[in-house]
N, C-alpha and C. Protein backbone atom coordinates (compact mmCIF):
# COMPACT_ATOMS: atom_id res chain seq x y z
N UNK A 1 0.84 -1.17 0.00
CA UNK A 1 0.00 0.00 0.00
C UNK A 1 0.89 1.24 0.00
N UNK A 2 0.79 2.04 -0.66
CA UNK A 2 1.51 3.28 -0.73
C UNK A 2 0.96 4.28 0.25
N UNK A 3 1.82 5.52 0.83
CA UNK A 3 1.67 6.08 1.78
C UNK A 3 0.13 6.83 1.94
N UNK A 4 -0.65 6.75 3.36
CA UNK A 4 -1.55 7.67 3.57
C UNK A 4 -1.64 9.33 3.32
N UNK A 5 -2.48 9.67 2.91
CA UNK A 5 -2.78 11.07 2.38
C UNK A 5 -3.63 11.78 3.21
N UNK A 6 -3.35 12.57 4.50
CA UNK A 6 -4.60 12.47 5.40
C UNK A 6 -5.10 14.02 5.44
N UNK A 7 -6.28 14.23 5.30
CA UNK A 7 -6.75 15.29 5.20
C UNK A 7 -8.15 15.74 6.47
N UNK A 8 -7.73 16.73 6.48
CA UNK A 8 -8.77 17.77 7.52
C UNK A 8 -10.41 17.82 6.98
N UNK A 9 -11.04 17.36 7.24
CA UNK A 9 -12.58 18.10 7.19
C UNK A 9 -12.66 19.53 7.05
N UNK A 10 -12.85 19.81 5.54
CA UNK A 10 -13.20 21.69 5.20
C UNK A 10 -14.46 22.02 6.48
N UNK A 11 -14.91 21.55 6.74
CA UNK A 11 -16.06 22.48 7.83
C UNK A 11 -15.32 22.80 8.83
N UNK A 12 -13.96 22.23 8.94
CA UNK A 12 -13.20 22.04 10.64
C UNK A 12 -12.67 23.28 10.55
N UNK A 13 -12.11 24.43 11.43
CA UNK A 13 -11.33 25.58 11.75
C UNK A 13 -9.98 25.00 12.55
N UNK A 14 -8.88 26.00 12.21
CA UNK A 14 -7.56 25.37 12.78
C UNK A 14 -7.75 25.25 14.28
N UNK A 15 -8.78 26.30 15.47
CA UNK A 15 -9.29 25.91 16.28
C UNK A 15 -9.81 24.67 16.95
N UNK A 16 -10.30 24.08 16.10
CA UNK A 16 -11.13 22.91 16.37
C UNK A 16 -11.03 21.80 16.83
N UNK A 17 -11.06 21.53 17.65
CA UNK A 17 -10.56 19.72 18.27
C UNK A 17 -11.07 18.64 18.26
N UNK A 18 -12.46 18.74 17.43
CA UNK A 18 -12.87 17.57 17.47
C UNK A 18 -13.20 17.41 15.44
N UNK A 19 -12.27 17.83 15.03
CA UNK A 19 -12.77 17.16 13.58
C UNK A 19 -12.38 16.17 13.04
N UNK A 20 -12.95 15.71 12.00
CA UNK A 20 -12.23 14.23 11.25
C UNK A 20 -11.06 14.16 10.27
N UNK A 21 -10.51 13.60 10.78
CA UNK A 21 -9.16 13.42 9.07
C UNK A 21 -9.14 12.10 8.42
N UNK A 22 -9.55 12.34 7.04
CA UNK A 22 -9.84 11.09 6.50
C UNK A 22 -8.46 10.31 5.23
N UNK A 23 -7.86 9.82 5.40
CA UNK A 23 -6.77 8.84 4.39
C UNK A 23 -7.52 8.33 3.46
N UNK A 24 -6.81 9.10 2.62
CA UNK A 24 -7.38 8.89 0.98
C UNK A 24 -6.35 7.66 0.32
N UNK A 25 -6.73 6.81 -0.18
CA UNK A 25 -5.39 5.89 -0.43
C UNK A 25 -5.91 5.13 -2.53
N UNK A 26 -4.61 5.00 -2.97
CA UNK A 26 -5.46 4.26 -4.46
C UNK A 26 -4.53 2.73 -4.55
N UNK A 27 -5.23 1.96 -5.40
CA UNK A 27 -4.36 0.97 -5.26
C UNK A 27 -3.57 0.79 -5.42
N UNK A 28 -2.63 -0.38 -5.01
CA UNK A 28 -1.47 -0.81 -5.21
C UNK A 28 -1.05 -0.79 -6.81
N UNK A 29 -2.09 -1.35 -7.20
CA UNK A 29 -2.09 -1.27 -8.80
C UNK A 29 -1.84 -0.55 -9.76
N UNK A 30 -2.00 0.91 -8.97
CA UNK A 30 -1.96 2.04 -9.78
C UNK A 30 -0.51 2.55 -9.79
N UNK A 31 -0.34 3.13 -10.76
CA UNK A 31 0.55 3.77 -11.21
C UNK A 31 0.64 4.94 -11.17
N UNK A 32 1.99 6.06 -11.13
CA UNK A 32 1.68 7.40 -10.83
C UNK A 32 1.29 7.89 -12.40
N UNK A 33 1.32 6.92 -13.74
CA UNK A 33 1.32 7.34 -14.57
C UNK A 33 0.00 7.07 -15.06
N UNK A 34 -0.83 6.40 -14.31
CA UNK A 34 -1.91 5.85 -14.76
C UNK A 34 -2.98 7.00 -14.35
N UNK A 35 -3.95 7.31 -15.54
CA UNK A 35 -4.94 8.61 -15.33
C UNK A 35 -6.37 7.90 -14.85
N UNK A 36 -6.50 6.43 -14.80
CA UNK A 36 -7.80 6.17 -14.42
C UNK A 36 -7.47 5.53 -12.88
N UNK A 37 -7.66 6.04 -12.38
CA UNK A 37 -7.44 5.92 -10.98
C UNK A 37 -8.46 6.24 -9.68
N UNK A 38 -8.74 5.72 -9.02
CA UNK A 38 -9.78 6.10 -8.17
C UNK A 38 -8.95 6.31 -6.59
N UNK A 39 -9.65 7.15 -5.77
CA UNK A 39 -8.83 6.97 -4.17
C UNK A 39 -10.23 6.97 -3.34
N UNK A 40 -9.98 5.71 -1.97
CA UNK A 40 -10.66 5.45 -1.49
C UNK A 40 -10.24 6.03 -0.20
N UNK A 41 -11.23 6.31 1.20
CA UNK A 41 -11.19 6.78 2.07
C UNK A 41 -11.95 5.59 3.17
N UNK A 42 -11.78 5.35 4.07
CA UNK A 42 -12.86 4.30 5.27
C UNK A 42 -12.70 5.28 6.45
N UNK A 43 -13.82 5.52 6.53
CA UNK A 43 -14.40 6.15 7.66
C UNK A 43 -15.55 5.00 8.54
N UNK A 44 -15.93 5.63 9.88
CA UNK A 44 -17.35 4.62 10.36
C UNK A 44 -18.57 4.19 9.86
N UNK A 45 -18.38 3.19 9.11
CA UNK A 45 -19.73 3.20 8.27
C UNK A 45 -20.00 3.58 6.87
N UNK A 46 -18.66 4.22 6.44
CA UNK A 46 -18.65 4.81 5.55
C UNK A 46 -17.53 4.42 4.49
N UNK A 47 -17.47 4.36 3.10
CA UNK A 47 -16.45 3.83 2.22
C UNK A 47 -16.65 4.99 1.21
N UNK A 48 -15.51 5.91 1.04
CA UNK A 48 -15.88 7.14 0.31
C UNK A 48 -15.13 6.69 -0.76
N UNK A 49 -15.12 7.26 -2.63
CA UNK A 49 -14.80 6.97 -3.44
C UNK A 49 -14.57 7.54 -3.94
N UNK A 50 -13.22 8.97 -4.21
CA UNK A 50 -13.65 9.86 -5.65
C UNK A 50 -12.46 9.52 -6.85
N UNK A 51 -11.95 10.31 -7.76
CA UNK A 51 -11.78 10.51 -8.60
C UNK A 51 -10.07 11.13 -8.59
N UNK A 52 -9.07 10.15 -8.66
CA UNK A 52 -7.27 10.58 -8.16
C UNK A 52 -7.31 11.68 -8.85
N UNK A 53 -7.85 12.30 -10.46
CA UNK A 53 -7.50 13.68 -10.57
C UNK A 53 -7.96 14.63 -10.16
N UNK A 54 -9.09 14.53 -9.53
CA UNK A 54 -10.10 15.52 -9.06
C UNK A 54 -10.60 15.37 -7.68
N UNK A 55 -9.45 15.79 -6.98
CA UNK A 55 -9.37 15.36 -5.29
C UNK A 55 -10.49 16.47 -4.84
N UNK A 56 -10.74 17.82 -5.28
CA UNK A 56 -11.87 18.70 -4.72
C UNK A 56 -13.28 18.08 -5.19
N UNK A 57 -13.93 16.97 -6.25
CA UNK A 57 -14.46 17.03 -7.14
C UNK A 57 -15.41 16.31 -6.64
N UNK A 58 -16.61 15.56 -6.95
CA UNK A 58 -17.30 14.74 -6.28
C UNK A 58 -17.00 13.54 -5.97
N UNK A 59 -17.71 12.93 -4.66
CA UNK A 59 -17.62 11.50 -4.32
C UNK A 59 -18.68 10.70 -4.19
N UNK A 60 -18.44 9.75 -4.51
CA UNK A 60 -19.06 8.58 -3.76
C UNK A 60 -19.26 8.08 -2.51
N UNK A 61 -20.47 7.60 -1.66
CA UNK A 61 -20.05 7.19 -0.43
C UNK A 61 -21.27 5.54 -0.85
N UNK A 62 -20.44 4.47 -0.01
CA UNK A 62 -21.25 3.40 -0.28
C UNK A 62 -21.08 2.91 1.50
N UNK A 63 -21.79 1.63 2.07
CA UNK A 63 -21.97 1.51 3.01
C UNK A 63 -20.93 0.34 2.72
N UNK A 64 -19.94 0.15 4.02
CA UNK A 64 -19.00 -0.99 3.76
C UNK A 64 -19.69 -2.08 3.30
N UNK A 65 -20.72 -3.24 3.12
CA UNK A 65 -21.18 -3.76 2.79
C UNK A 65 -21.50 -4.00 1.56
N UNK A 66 -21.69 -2.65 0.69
CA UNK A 66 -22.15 -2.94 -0.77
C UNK A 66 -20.94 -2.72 -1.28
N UNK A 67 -19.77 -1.97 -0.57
CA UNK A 67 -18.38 -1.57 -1.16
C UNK A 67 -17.70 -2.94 -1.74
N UNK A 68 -17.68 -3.99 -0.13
CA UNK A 68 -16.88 -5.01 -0.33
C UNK A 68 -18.03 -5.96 -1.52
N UNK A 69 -19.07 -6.63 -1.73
CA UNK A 69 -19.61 -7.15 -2.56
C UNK A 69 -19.07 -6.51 -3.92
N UNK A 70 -19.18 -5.20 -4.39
CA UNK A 70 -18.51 -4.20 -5.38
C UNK A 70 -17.02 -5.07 -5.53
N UNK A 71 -16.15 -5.06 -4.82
CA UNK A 71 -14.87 -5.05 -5.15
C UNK A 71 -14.69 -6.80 -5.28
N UNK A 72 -15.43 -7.35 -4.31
CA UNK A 72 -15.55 -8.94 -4.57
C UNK A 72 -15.76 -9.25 -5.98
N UNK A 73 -17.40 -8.69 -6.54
CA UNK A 73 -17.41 -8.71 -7.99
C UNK A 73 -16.19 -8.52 -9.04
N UNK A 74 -15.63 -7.36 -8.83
CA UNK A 74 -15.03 -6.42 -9.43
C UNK A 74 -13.57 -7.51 -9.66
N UNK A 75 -13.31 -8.07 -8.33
CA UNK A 75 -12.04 -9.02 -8.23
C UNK A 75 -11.95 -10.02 -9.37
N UNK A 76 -13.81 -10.92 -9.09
CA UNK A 76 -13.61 -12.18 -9.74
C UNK A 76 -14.35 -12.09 -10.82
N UNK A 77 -14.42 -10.88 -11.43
CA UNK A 77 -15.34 -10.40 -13.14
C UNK A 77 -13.90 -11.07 -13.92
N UNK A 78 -15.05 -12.32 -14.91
CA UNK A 78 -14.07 -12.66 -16.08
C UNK A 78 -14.21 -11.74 -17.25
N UNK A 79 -13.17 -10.87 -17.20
CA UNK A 79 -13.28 -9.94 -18.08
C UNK A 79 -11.95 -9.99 -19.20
């Protein structure tokens, strides 16, 4: 796994002591040269999904449950 990327919650103020920082991570698989790339985040309950070029850009959130079935598929698709 390549290194964590950990980021502050934009609602949080440098004040703030109780906000979240979430590790954005992409796979092993990926390459720094590779443009289709996705980065995933695990939070409580939560499996966030966006887009490695467009880190401000929209996300995905799936419930760990439909994430892992997703990636199970995704593993053993004869493609």
């Amino acid at each position: 796994m390549t290194e964590l990327a950990w980021f502050k919650s934009t609602h949080s103020t440098n004040e703030d002591a109780a906000c979240v920082e979430v590790a954005w991570h992409k796979s092993t698989y990926s390459t720094n040269e590779d443009a289709n790339c996705v980065e995933v985040a695990e939070t409580t309950g939560t499996v966030h999904v966006r887009d490695s070029k467009d880190k401000t850009g929209p996300q995905l959130a799936f419930e760990p449950a439909a994430w892992k079935a997703f990636v199970d598929f995704a593993a053993n698709a004869d493609v």
